[in-house]
C-alpha atoms as a PDB file:
ATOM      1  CA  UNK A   1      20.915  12.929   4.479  1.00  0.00           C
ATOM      2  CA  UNK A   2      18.140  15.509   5.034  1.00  0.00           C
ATOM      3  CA  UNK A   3      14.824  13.520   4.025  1.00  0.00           C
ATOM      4  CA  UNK A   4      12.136  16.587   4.111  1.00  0.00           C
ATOM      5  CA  UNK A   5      14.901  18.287   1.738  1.00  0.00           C
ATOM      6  CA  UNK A   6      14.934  15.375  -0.125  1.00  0.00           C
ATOM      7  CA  UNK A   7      11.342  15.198  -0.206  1.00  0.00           C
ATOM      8  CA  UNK A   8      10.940  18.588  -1.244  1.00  0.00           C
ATOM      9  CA  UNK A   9      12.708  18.356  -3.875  1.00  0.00           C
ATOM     10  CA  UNK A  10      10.868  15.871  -5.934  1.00  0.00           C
ATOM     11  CA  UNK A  11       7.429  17.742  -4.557  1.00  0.00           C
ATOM     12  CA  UNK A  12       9.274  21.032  -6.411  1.00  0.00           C
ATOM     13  CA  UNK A  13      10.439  19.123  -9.266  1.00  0.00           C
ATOM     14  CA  UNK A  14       7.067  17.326  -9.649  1.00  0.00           C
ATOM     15  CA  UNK A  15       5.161  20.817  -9.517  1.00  0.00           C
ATOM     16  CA  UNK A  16       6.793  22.335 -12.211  1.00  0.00           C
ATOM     17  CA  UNK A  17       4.349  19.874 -14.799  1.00  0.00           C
ATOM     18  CA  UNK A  18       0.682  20.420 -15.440  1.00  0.00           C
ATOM     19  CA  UNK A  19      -0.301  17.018 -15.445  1.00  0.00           C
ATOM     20  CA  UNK A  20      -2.341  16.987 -12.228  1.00  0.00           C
ATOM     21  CA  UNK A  21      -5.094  14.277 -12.696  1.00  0.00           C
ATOM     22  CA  UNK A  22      -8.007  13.069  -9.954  1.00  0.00           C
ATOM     23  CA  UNK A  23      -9.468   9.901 -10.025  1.00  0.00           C
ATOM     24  CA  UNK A  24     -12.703   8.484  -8.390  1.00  0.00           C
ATOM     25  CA  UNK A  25     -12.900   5.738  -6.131  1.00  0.00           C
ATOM     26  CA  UNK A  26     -12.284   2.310  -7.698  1.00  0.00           C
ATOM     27  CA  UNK A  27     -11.467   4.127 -11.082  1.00  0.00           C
ATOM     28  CA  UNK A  28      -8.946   2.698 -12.904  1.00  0.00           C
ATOM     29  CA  UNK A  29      -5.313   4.293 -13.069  1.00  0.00           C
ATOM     30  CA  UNK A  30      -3.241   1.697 -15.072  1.00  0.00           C
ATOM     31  CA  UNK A  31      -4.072  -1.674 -16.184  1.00  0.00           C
ATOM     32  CA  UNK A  32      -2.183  -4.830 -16.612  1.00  0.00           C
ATOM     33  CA  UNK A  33       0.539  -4.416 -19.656  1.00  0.00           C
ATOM     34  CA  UNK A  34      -0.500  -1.164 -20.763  1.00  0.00           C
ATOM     35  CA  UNK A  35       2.618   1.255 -21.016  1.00  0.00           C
ATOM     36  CA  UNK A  36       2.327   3.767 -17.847  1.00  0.00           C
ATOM     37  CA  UNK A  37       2.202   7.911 -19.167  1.00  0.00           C
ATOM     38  CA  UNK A  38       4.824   8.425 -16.899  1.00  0.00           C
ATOM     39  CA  UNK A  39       5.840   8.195 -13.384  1.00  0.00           C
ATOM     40  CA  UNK A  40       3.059   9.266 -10.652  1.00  0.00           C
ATOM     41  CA  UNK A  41       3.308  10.943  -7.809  1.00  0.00           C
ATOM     42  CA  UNK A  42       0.159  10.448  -5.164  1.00  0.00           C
ATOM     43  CA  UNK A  43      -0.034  13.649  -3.800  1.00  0.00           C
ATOM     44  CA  UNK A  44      -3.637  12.859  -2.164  1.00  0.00           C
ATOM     45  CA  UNK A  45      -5.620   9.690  -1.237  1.00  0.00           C
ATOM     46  CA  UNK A  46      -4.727   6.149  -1.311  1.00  0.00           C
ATOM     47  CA  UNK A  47      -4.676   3.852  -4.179  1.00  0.00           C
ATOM     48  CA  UNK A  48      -4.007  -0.095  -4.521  1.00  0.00           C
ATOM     49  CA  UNK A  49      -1.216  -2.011  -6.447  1.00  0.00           C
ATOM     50  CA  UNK A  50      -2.789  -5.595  -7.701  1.00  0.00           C
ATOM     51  CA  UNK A  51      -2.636  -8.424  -9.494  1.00  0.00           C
ATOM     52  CA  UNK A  52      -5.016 -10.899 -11.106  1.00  0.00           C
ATOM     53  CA  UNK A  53      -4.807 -14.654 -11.139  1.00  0.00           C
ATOM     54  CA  UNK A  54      -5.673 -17.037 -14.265  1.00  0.00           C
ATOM     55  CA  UNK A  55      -8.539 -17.887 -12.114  1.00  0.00           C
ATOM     56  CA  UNK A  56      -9.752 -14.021 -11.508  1.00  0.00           C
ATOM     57  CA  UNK A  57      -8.745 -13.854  -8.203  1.00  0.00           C
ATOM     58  CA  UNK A  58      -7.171 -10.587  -6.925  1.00  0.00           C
ATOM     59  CA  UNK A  59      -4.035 -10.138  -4.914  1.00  0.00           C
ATOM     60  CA  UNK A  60      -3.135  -6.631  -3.418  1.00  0.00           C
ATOM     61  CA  UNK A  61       0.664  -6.558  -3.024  1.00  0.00           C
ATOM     62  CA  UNK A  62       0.071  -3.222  -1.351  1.00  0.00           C
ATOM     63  CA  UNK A  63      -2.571   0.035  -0.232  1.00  0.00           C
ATOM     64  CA  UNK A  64      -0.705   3.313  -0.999  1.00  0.00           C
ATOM     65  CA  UNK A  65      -0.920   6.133   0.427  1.00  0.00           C
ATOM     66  CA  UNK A  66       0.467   9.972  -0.061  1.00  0.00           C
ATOM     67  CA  UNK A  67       3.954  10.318  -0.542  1.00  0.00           C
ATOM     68  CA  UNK A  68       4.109   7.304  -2.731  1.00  0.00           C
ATOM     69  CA  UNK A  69       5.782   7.176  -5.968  1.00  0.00           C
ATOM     70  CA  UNK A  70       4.532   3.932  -8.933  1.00  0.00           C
ATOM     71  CA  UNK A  71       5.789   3.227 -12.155  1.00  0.00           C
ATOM     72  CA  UNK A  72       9.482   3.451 -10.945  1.00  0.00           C
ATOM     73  CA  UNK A  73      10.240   0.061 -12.469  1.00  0.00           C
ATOM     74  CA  UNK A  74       8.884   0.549 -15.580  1.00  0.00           C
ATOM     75  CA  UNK A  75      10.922   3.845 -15.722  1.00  0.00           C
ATOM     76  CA  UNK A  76      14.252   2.885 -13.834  1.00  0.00           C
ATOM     77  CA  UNK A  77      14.357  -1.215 -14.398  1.00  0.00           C
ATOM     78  CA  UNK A  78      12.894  -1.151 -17.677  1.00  0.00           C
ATOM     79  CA  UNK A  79      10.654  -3.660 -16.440  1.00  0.00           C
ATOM     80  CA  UNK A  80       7.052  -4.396 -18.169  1.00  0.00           C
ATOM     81  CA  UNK A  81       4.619  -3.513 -15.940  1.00  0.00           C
ATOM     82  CA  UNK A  82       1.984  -6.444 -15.759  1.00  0.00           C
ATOM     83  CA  UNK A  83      -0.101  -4.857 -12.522  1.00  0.00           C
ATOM     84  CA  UNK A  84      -3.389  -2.758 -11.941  1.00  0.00           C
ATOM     85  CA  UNK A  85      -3.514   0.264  -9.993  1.00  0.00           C
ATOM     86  CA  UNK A  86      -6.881   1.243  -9.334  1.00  0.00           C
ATOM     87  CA  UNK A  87      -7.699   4.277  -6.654  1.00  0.00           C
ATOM     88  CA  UNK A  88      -9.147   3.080  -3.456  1.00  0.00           C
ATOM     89  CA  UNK A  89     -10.143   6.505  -2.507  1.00  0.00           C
ATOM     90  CA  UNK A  90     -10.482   9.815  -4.207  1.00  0.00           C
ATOM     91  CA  UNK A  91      -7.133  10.435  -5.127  1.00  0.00           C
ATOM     92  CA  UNK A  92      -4.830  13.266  -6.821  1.00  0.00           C
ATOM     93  CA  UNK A  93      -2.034  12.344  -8.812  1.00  0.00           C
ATOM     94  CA  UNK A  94       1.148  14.210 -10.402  1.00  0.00           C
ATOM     95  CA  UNK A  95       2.810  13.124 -13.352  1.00  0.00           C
ATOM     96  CA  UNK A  96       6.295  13.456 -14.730  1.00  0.00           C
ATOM     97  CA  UNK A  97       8.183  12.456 -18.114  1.00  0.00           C
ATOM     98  CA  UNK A  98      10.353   9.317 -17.701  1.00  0.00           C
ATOM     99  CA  UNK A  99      13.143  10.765 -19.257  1.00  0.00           C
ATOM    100  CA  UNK A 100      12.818  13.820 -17.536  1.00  0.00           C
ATOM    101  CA  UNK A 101      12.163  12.418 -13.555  1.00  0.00           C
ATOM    102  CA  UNK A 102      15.747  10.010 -14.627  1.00  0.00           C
ATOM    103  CA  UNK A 103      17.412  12.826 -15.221  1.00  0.00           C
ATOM    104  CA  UNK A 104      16.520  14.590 -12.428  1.00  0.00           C
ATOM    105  CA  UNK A 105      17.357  11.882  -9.983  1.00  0.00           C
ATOM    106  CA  UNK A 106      21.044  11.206 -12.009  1.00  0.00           C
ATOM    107  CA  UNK A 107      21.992  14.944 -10.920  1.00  0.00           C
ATOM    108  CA  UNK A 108      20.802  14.644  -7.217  1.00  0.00           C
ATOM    109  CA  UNK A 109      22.868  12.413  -4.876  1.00  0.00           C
ATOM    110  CA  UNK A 110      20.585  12.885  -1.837  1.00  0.00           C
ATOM    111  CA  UNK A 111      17.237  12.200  -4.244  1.00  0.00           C
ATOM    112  CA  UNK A 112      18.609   9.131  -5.644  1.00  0.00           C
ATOM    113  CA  UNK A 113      19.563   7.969  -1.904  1.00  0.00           C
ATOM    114  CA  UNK A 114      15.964   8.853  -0.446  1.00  0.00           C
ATOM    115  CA  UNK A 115      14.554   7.338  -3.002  1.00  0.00           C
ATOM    116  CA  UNK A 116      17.230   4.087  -2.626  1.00  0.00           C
ATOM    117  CA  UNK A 117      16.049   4.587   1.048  1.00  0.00           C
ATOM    118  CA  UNK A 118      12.589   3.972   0.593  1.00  0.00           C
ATOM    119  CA  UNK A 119      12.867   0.988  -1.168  1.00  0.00           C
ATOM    120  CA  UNK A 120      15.336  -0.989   0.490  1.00  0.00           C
ATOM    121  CA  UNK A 121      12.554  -0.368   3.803  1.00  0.00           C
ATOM    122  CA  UNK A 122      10.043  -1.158   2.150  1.00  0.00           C
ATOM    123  CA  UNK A 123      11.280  -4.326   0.874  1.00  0.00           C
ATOM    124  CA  UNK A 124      12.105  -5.463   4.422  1.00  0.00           C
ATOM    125  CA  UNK A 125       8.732  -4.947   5.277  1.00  0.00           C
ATOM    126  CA  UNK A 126       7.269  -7.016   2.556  1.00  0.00           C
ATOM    127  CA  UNK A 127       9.466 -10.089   2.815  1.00  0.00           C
ATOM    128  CA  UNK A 128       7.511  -9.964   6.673  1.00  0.00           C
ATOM    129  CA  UNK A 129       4.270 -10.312   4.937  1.00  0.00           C
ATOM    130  CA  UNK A 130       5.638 -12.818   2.565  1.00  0.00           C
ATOM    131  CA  UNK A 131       6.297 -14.764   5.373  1.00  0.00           C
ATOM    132  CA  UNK A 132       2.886 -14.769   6.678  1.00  0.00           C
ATOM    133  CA  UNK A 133       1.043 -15.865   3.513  1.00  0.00           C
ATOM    134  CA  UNK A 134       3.301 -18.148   2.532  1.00  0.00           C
ATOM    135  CA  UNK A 135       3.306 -20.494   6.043  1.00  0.00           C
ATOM    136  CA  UNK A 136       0.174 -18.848   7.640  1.00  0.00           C
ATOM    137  CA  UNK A 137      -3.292 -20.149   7.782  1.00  0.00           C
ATOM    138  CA  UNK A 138      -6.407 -18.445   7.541  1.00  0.00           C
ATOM    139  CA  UNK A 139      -6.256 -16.476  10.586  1.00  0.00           C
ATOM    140  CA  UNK A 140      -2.737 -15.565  10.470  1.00  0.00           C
ATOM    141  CA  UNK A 141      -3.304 -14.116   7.264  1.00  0.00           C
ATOM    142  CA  UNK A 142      -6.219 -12.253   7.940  1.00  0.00           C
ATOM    143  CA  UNK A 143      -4.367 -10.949  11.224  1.00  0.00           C
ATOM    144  CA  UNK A 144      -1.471  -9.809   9.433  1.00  0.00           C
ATOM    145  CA  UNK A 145      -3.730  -7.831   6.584  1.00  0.00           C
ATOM    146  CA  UNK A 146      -5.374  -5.894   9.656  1.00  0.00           C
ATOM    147  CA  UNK A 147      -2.077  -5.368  11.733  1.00  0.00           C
ATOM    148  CA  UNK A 148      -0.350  -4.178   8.534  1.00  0.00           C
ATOM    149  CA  UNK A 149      -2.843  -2.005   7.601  1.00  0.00           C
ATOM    150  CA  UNK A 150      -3.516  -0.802  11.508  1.00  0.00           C
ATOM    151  CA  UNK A 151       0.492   0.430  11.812  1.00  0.00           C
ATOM    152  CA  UNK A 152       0.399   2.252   8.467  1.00  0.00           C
ATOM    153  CA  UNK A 153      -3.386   3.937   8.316  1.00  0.00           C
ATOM    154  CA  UNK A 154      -4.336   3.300  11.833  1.00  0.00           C
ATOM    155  CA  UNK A 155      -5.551   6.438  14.781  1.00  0.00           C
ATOM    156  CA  UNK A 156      -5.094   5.333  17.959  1.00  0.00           C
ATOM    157  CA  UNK A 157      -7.147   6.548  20.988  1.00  0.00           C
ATOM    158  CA  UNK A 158      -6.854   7.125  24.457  1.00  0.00           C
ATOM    159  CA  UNK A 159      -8.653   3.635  25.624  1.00  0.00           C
ATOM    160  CA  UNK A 160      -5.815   1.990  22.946  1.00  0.00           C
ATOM    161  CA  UNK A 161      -8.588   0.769  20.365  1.00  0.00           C
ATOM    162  CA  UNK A 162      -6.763   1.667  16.674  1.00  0.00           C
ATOM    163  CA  UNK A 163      -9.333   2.692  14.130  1.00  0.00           C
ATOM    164  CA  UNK A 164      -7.925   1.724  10.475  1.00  0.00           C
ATOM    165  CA  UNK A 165      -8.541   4.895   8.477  1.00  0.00           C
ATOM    166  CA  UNK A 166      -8.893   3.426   5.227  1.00  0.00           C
ATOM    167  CA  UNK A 167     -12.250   2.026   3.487  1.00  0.00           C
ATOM    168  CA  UNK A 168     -11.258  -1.910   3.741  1.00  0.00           C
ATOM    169  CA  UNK A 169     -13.922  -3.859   2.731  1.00  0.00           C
ATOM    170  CA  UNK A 170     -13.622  -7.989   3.339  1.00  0.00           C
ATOM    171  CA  UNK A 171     -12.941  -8.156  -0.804  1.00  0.00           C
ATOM    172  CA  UNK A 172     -10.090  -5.991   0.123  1.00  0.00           C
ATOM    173  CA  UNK A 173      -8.611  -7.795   3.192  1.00  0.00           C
ATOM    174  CA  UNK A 174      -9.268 -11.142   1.084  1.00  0.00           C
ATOM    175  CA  UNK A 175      -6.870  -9.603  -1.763  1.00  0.00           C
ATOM    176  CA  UNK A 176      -4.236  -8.650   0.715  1.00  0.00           C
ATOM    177  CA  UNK A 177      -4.412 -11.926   2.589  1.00  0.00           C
ATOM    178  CA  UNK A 178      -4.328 -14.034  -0.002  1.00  0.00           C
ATOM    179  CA  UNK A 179      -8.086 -15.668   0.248  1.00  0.00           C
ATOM    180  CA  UNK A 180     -10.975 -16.191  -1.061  1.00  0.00           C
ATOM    181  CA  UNK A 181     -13.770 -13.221   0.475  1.00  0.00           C
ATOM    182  CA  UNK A 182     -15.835 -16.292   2.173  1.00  0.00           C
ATOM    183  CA  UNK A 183     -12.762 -17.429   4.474  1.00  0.00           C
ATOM    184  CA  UNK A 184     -11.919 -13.801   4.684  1.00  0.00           C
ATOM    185  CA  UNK A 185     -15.475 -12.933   5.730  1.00  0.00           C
ATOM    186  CA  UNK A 186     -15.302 -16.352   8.463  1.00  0.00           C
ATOM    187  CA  UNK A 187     -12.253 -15.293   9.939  1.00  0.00           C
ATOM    188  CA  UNK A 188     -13.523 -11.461  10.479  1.00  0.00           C
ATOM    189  CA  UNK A 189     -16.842 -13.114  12.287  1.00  0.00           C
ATOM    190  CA  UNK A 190     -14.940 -14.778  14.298  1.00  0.00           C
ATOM    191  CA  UNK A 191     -12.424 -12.351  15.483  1.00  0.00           C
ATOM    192  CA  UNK A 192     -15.247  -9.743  15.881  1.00  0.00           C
ATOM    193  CA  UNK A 193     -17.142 -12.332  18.251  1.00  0.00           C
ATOM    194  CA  UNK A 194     -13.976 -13.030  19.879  1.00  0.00           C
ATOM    195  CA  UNK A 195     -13.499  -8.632  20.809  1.00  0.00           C
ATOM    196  CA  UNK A 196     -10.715  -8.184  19.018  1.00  0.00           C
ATOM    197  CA  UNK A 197     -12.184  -6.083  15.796  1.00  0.00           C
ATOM    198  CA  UNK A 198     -15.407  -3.914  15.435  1.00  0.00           C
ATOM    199  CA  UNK A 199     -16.549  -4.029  12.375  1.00  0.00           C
ATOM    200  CA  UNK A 200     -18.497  -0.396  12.478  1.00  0.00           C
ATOM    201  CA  UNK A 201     -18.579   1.786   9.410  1.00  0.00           C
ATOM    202  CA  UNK A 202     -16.640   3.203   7.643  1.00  0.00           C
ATOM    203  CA  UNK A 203     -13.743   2.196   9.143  1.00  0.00           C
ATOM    204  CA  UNK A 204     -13.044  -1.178  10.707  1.00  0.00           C
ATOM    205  CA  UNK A 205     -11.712  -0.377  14.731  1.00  0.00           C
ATOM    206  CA  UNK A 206      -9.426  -3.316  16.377  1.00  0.00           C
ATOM    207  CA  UNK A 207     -10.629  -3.332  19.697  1.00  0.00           C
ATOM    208  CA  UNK A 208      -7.585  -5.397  21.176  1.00  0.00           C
ATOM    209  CA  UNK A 209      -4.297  -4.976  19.160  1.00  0.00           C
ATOM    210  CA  UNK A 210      -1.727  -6.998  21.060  1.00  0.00           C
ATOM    211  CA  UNK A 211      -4.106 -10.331  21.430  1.00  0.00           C
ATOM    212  CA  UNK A 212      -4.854  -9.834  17.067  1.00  0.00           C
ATOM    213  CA  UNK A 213      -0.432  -9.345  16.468  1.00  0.00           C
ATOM    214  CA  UNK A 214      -0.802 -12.954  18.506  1.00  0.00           C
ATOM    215  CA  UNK A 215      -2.820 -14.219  15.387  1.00  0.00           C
ATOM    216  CA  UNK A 216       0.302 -13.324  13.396  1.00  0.00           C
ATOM    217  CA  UNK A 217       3.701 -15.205  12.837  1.00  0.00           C
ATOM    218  CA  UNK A 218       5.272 -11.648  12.033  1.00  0.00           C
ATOM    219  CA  UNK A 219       8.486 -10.917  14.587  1.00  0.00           C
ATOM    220  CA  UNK A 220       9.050  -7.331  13.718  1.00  0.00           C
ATOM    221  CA  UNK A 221       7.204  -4.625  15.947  1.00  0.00           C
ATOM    222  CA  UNK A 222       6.282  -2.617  13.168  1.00  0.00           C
ATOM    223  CA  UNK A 223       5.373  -3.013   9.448  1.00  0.00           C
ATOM    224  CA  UNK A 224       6.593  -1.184   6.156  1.00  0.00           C
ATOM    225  CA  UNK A 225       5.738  -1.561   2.590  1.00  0.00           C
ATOM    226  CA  UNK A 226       7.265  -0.359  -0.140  1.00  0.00           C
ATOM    227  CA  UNK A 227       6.142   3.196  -1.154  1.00  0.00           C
ATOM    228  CA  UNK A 228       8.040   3.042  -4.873  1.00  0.00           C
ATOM    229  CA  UNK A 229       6.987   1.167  -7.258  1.00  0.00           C
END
């Protein structure tokens, strides 16, 4: 299967609806059981998929980033949706009709397949990070947020330092790791005394990339998370 074509197509079909919308950073996009307007398309920007515990503490399940696609179970599963997606960034969303995107992606073999694609890749990549919070400490936590979010948003340069190009504050690590932001906030310390972040602003650089994977329990090389949602 072509995927640009396949990409294309939903960019095309997307287009043809004025329901462009921008959002400012940390804006709200759609909160916890309320009944999405449709299926989004993040043409620009990156936004954040989360959850909130009985106690108020935040888990990120993932950072998304253009090209993504979010209310997909809502539309195809039927599911309730019972998460927050807030923009991280400035962002620009399309949006399509439920009825109309289903349709769509019923008369297009290859669409239905990139999309299939996507999630099956995705879902490999998150059962990694599963693994990570649910048997790793502190550190390997915390090491698998920033090598996660390094192989998907990270600019590598000639001396091999990665630069994460995305605003992660230690509230946002914390809610991707799993912890509270005062471990989160210890653990950064004492990697960044230990050379293997820099903490400069705004974006956080990892200095030394192969001795902060070695924090991790993750086996695979590289990373993916779901872009459908």
């Amino acid at each position: 299967m072509d995927e640009p074509k396949a990409i294309e197509k939903l960019e095309n079909f997307y287009s043809q609806f004025a329901t462009k919308r921008f959002y400012k950073k940390k804006e709200m996009i759609i909160r916890a059981d309320d009944d999405p307007p449709g299926v989004f398309y993040l043409k620009d920007g990156h936004a954040r998929l989360y959850t909130v515990s009985p106690s108020g503490q935040e888990l990120t399940f993932n950072v998304l980033k253009p090209g993504c696609y979010f209310s997909m179970m809502w539309a195809i599963g039927g599911a309730q949706n019972s998460h927050y997606f807030e923009a991280l960034t400035e962002i620009e969303l399309w949006r399509a009709p439920k009825d109309q995107l289903l349709e769509f992606i019923r008369r297009d073999p290859e669409v239905l397949y990139e999309l299939t694609r996507r999630i099956l890749i995705g879902l490999d990549g998150l059962l990694g990070v599963m693994e990570s919070l649910l048997f790793g400490n502190a550190y390997n936590k915390v090491a698998t947020a920033l090598v996660v979010a390094a192989k998907r948003f990270g600019r590598k340069s000639e001396t091999g330092q990665v630069t994460i190009e995305l605003p992660l504050t230690h509230q946002v690590i914390a809610s991707l790791a799993c912890l509270t932001r005062e471990t989160t906030s210890l653990v950064m310390k004492e990697f960044e005394n230990g050379g293997l972040i820099n903490n400069k602003r705004p974006f956080l650089v990892i200095t030394n990339m192969e001795r902060l994977e070695k924090e991790t329990i993750l086996s695979k090389e590289e990373e993916s998370l779901p872009n459908i949602f």
